[in-house]
Protein backbone atom coordinates (compact mmCIF):
# COMPACT_ATOMS: atom_id res chain seq x y z
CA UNK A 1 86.25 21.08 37.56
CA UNK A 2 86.80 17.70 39.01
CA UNK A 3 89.41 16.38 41.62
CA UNK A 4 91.44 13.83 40.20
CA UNK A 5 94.17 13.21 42.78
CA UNK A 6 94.74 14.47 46.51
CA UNK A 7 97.72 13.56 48.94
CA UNK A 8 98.61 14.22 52.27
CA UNK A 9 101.66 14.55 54.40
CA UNK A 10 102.17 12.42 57.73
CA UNK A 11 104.01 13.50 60.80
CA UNK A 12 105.45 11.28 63.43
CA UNK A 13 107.14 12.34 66.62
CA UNK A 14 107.00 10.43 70.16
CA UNK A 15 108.71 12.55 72.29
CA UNK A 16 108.36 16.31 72.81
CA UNK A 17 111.15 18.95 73.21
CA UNK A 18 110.60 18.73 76.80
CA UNK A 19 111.24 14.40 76.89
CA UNK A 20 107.45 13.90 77.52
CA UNK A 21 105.62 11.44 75.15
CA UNK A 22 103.13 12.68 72.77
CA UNK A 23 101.57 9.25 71.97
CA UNK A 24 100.53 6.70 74.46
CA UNK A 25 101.95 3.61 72.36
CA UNK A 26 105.83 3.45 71.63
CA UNK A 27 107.19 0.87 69.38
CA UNK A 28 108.46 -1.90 70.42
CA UNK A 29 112.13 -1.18 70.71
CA UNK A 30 111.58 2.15 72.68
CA UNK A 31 109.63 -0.38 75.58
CA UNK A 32 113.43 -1.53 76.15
CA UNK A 33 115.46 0.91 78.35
CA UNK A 34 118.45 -0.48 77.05
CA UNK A 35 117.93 -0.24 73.62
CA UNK A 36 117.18 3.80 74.50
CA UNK A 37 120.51 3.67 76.48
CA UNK A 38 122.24 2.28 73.33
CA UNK A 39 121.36 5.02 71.20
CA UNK A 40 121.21 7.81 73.95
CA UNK A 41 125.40 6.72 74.35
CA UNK A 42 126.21 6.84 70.75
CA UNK A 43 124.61 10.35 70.48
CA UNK A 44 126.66 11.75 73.49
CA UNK A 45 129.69 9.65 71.37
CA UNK A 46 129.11 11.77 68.87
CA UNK A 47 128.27 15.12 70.25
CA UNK A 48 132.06 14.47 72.03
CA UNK A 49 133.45 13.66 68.83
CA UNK A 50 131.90 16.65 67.43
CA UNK A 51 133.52 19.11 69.61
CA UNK A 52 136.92 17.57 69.50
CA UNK A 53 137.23 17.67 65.73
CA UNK A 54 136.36 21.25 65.95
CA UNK A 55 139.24 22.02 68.06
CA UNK A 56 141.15 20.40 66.41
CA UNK A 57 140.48 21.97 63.16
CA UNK A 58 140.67 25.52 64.96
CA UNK A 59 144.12 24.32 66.18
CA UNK A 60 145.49 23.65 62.80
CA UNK A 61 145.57 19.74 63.76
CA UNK A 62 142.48 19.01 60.90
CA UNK A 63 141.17 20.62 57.85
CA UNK A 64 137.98 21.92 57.18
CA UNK A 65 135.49 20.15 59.29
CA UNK A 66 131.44 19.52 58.80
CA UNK A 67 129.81 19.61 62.42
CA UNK A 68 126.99 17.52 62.55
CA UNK A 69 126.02 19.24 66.29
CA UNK A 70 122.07 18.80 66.63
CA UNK A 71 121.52 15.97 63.98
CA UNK A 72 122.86 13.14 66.20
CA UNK A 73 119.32 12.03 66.58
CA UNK A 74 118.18 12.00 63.30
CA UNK A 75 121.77 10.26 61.87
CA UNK A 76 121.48 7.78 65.19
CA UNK A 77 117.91 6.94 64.31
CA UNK A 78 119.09 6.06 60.37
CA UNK A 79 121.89 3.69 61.74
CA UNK A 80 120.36 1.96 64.21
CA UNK A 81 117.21 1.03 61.71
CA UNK A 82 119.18 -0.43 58.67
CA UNK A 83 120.83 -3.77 58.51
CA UNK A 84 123.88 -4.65 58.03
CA UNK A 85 123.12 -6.18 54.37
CA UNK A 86 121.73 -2.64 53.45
CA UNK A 87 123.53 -0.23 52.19
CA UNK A 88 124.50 3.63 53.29
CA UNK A 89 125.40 6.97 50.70
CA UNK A 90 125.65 9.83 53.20
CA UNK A 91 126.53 13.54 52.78
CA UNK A 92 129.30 14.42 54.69
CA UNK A 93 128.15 14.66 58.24
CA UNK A 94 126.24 11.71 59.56
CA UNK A 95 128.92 10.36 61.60
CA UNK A 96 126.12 9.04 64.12
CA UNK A 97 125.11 6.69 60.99
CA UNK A 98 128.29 5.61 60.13
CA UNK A 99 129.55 4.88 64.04
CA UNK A 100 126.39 2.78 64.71
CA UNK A 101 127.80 1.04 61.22
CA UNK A 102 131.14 0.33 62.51
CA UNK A 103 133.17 3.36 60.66
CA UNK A 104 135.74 4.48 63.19
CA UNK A 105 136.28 7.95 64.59
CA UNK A 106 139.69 8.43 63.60
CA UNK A 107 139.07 7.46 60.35
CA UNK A 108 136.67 10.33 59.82
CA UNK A 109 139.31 12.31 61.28
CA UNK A 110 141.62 11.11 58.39
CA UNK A 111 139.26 12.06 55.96
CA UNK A 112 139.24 15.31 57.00
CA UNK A 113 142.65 15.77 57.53
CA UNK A 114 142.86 14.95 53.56
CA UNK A 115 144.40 11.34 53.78
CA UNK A 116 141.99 9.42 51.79
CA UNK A 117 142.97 6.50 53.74
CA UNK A 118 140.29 7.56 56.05
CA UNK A 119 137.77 6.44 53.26
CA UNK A 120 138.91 2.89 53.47
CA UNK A 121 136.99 2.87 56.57
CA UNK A 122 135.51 0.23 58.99
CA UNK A 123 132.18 -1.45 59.16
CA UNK A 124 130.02 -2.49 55.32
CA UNK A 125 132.27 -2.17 52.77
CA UNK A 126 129.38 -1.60 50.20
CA UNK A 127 128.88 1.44 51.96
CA UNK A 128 129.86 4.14 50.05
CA UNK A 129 132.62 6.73 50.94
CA UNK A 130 131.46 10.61 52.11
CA UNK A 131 129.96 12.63 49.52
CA UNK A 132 130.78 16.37 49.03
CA UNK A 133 129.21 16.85 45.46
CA UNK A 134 125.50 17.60 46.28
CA UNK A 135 123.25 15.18 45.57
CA UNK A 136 124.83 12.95 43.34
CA UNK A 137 125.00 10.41 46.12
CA UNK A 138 121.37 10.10 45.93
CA UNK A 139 121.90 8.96 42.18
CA UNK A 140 124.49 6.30 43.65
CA UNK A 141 121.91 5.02 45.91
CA UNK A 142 119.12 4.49 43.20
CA UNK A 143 121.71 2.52 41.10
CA UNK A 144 122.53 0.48 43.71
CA UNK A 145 118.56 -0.17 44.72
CA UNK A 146 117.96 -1.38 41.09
CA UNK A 147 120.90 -3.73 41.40
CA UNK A 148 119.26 -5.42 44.86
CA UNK A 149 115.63 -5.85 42.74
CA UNK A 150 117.82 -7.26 39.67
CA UNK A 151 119.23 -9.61 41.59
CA UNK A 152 116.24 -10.26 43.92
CA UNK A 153 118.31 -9.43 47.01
CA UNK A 154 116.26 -8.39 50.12
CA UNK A 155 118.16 -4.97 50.69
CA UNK A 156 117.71 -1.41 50.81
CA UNK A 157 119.94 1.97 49.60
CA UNK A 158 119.35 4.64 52.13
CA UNK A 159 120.64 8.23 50.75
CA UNK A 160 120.99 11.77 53.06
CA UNK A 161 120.39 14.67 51.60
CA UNK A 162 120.14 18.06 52.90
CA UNK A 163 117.23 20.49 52.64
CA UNK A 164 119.15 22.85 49.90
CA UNK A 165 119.99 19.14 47.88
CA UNK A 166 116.80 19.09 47.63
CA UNK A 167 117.08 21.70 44.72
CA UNK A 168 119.67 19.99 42.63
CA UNK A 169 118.39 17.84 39.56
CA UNK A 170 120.42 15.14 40.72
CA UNK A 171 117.83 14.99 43.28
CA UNK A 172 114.62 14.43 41.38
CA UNK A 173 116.22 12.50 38.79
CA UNK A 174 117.19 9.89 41.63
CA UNK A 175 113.15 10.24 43.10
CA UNK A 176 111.97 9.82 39.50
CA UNK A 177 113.86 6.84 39.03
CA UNK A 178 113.11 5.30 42.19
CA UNK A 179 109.40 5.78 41.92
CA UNK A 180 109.21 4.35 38.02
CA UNK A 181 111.05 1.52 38.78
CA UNK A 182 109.96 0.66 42.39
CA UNK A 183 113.41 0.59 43.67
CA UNK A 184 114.02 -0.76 47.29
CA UNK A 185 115.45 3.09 48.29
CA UNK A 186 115.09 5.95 51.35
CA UNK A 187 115.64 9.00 50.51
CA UNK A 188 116.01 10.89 53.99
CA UNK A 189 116.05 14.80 53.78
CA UNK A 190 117.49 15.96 56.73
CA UNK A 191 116.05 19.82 57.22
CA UNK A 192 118.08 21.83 59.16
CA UNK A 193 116.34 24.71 58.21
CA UNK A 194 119.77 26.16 56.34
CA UNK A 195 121.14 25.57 53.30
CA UNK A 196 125.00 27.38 53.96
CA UNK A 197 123.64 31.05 54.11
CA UNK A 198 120.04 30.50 52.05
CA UNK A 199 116.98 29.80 54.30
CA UNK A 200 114.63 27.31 53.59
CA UNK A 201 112.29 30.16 52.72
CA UNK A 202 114.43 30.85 49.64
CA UNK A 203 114.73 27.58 48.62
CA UNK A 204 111.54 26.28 47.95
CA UNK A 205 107.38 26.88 48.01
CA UNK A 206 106.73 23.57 49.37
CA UNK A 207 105.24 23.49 52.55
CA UNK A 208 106.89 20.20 53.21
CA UNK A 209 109.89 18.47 51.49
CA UNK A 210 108.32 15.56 52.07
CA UNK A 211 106.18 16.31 49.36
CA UNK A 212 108.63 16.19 46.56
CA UNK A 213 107.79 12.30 46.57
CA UNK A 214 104.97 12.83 45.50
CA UNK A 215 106.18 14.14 41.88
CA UNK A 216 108.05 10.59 42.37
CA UNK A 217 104.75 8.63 42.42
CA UNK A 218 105.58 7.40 46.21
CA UNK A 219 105.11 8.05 49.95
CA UNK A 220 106.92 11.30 51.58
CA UNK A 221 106.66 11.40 55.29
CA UNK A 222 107.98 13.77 57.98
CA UNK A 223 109.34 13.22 61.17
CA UNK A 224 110.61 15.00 64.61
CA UNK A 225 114.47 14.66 63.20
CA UNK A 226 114.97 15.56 67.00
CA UNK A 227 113.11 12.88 68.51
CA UNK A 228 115.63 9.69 67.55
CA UNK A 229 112.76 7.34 68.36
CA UNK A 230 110.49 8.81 65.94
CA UNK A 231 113.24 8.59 63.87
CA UNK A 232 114.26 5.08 63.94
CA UNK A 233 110.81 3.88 64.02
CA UNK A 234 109.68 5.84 61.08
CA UNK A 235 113.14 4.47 59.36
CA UNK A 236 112.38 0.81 60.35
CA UNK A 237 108.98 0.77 58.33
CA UNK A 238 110.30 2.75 55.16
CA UNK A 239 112.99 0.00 54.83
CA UNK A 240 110.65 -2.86 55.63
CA UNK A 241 108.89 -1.83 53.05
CA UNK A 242 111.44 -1.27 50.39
CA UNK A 243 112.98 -4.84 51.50
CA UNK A 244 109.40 -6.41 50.87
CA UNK A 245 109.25 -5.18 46.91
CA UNK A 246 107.09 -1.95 47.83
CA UNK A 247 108.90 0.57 46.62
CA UNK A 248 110.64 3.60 48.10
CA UNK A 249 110.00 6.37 50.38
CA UNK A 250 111.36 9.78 51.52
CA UNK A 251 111.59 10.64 55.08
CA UNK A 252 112.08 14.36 55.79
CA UNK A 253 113.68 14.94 59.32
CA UNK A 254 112.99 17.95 60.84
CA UNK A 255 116.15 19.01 62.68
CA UNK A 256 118.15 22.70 62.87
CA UNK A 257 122.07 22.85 62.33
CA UNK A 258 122.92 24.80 65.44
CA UNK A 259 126.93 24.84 64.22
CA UNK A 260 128.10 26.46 61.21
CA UNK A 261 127.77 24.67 58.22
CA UNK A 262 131.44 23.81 58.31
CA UNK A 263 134.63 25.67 60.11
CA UNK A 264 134.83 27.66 56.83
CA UNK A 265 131.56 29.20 57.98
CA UNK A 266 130.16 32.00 60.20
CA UNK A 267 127.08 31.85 60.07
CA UNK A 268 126.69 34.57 62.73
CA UNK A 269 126.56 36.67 59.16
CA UNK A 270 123.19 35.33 57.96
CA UNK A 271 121.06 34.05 61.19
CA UNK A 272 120.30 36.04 64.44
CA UNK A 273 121.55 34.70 68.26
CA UNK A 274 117.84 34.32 69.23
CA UNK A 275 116.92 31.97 66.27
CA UNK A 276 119.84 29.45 67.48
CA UNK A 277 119.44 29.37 71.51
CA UNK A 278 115.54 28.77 70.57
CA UNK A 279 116.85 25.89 68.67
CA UNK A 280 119.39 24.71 71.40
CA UNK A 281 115.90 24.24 73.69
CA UNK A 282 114.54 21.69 71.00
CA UNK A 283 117.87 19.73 70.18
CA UNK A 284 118.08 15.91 70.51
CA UNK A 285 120.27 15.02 73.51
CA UNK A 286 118.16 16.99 75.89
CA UNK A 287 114.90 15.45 75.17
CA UNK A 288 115.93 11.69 74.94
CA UNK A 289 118.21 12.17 78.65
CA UNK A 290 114.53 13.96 80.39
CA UNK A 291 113.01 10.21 79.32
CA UNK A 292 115.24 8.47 80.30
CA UNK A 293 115.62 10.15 83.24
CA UNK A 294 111.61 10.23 83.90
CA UNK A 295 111.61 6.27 83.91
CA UNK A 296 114.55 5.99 86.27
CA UNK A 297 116.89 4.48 83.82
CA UNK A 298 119.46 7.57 83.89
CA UNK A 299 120.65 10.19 86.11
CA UNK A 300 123.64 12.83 86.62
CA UNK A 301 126.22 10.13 88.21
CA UNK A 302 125.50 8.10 84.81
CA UNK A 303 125.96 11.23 83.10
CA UNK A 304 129.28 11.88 84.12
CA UNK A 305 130.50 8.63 84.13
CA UNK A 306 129.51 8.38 80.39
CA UNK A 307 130.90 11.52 79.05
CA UNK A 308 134.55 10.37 81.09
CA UNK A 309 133.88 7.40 78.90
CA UNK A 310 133.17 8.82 75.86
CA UNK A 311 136.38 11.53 76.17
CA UNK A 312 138.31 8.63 76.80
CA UNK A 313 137.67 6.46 73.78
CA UNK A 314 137.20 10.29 71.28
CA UNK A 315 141.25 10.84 72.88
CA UNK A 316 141.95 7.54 72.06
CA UNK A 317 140.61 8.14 68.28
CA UNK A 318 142.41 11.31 67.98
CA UNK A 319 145.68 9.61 68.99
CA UNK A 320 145.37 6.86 66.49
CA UNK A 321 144.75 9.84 63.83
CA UNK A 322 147.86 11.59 64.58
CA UNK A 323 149.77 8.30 64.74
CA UNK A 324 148.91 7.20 61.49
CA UNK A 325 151.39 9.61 59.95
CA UNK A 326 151.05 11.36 56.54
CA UNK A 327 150.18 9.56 53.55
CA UNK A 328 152.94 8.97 50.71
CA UNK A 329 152.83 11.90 48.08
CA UNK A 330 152.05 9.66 45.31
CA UNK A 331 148.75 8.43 46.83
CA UNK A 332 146.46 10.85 45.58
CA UNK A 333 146.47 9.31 42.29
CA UNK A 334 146.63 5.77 43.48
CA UNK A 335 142.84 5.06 42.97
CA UNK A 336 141.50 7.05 40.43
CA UNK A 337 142.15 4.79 37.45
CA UNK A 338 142.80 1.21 37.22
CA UNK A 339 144.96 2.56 34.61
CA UNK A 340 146.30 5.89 34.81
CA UNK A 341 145.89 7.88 31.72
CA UNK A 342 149.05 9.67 30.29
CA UNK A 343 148.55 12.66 31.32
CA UNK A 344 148.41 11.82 35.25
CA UNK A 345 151.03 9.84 34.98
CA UNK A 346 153.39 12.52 33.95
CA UNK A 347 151.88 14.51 36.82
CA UNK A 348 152.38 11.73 39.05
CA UNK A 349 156.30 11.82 37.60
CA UNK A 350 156.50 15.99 38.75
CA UNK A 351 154.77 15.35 41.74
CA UNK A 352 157.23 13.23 43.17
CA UNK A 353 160.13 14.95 42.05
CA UNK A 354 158.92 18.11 43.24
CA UNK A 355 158.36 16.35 46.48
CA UNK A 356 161.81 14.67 46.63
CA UNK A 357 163.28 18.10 45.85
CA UNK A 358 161.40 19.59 48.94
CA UNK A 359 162.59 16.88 51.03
């Protein structure tokens, strides 16, 4: 028996858990300090907006929340390699993508405080809105890929996914797609090792994800989804190359959710104590401050003086989402239809009665 076809997986990482390098070249952006610093602030942005929303949610201020606590690298690393011109269909927790885009923190507060105001956000408005459904967002991003080679445009769709996504139809349908028709697309998968309660284990044989491209007829990489230059640089070349006409790729980051899937979840119920501090040793923050620090661009004084800053301008996001006030009752069928059909209508009709009756 002959071998007709073999593949292989690549894995790309620059810095290890401990902020040493693993590879004597960086690219070219990580030879900038600043640059680092750039990205290094919007993490520590995020990891403060993280832990605000979830007090607020636990407070009653907000409704059910997604923490994205130990993906800011991997979510950082996305934004800061696209372009503005390309275009972004996340899950519904890669807040460090959409800040570097120009989405506002109180408007993902609004979002999940259930005013779909908060969807109107800030920054590209051909990116596309937060995407609870699983999966389906990575069909969005294939359609709008084919558009950008239709029309000849030098752009890219970049899709997130999570590891249990993965195992949705949606999913392959969007890879099969992409690979057929050479579609300027990213798929990124970000593995955090838990999909709710089911363990990676349980979801699939693969020993990578990054090898479901392959079924696609494409190139599946991996990546240290803690290391946020491995991350961006791995990001940059996938999208160069889906700009230039060469098809897509999928980029599985390597990451862990240490927070509950959402504030509906404990997952104390499925996942021992020592599995998570292990993880807390790995996570991004730490390893990208221990460079910086080792080159002399950061220390503690910096430190502090960034997270006052950071407080400052989360407070100053929260206040702006109370502000805002509550949406009028009628809203929530304002853009559904161009046209509502009959039937909402008349709901719209006993919604607002009931309302006015209520006061």
């Amino acid at each position: 028996m002959k071998t007709v076809a073999t593949f292989e997986i690549k894995y790309q990482q620059y810095l290890d858990p401990e902020g040493k390098l693993t590879q004597k070249q960086l690219p070219k952006f990580a030879e900038d300090a600043d640059e680092l610093l750039k990205m290094y602030r919007m993490m520590s942005l995020v990891r403060v907006f993280d832990t605000k929303a979830i007090a607020l949610q636990r407070t009653g201020q907000l409704g059910t929340y997604a923490s994205c606590l130990g993906h800011e690298a991997t979510h950082v690393g996305i934004g800061a390699a696209m372009r503005p011109e390309d275009a972004f269909f996340p899950m519904y927790r890669e807040y460090g993508a959409q800040f570097w885009r120009g989405v506002q923190p109180h408007e993902v507060l609004l979002f999940w405080g259930g005013d779909e105001r908060g969807s109107a956000f800030s920054g590209p408005k051909h990116d596309f809105a937060w995407c609870v459904p699983i999966a389906t967002q990575c069909h969005h991003a294939a359609g709008a890929a084919l558009a950008f080679k239709l029309r000849k445009e030098k752009r890219a769709a970049v899709s997130v996914i999570g590891d249990g996504g993965t195992s949705q139809g949606d999913f392959y349908e969007s890879l099969n797609a992409a690979g057929a028709y050479q579609l300027p697309a990213v798929f990124v998968v970000t593995n955090n090792k838990w999909a709710i309660s089911v363990p990676l284990a349980a979801q699939t044989a693969c020993e990578t994800l990054a090898q479901k491209a392959i079924a696609g007829g494409f190139e599946g990489i991996q990546v240290d989804g803690n290391d946020v230059i491995a991350v961006r640089e791995v990001m940059e070349n996938a999208l160069a190359k889906a700009r230039s006409g060469k098809g897509p790729t999928l980029v599985e980051a390597l990451t862990y959710r240490i927070s509950d899937h959402t504030t509906a979840d404990d997952a104390t119920r499925y996942r021992g104590k020592e599995e998570v501090e292990e993880a807390k040793k790995k996570e991004p923050l730490i390893r990208i401050r221990k460079y910086l620090t080792s080159i002399g661009a950061w220390d503690q004084k910096k430190e502090d003086k960034l997270l006052a800053e950071c407080a400052a301008q989360i407070d100053a996001e929260v206040k702006l989402y109370k502000d805002t006030g509550k949406p009028p009752l009628g809203s929530m069928f304002d853009h559904m239809f161009a046209n509502l059909p009959e039937s909402l209508v008349e709901q719209r009709a006993a919604a607002l009665a009931e309302g006015d009756h209520h006061g």
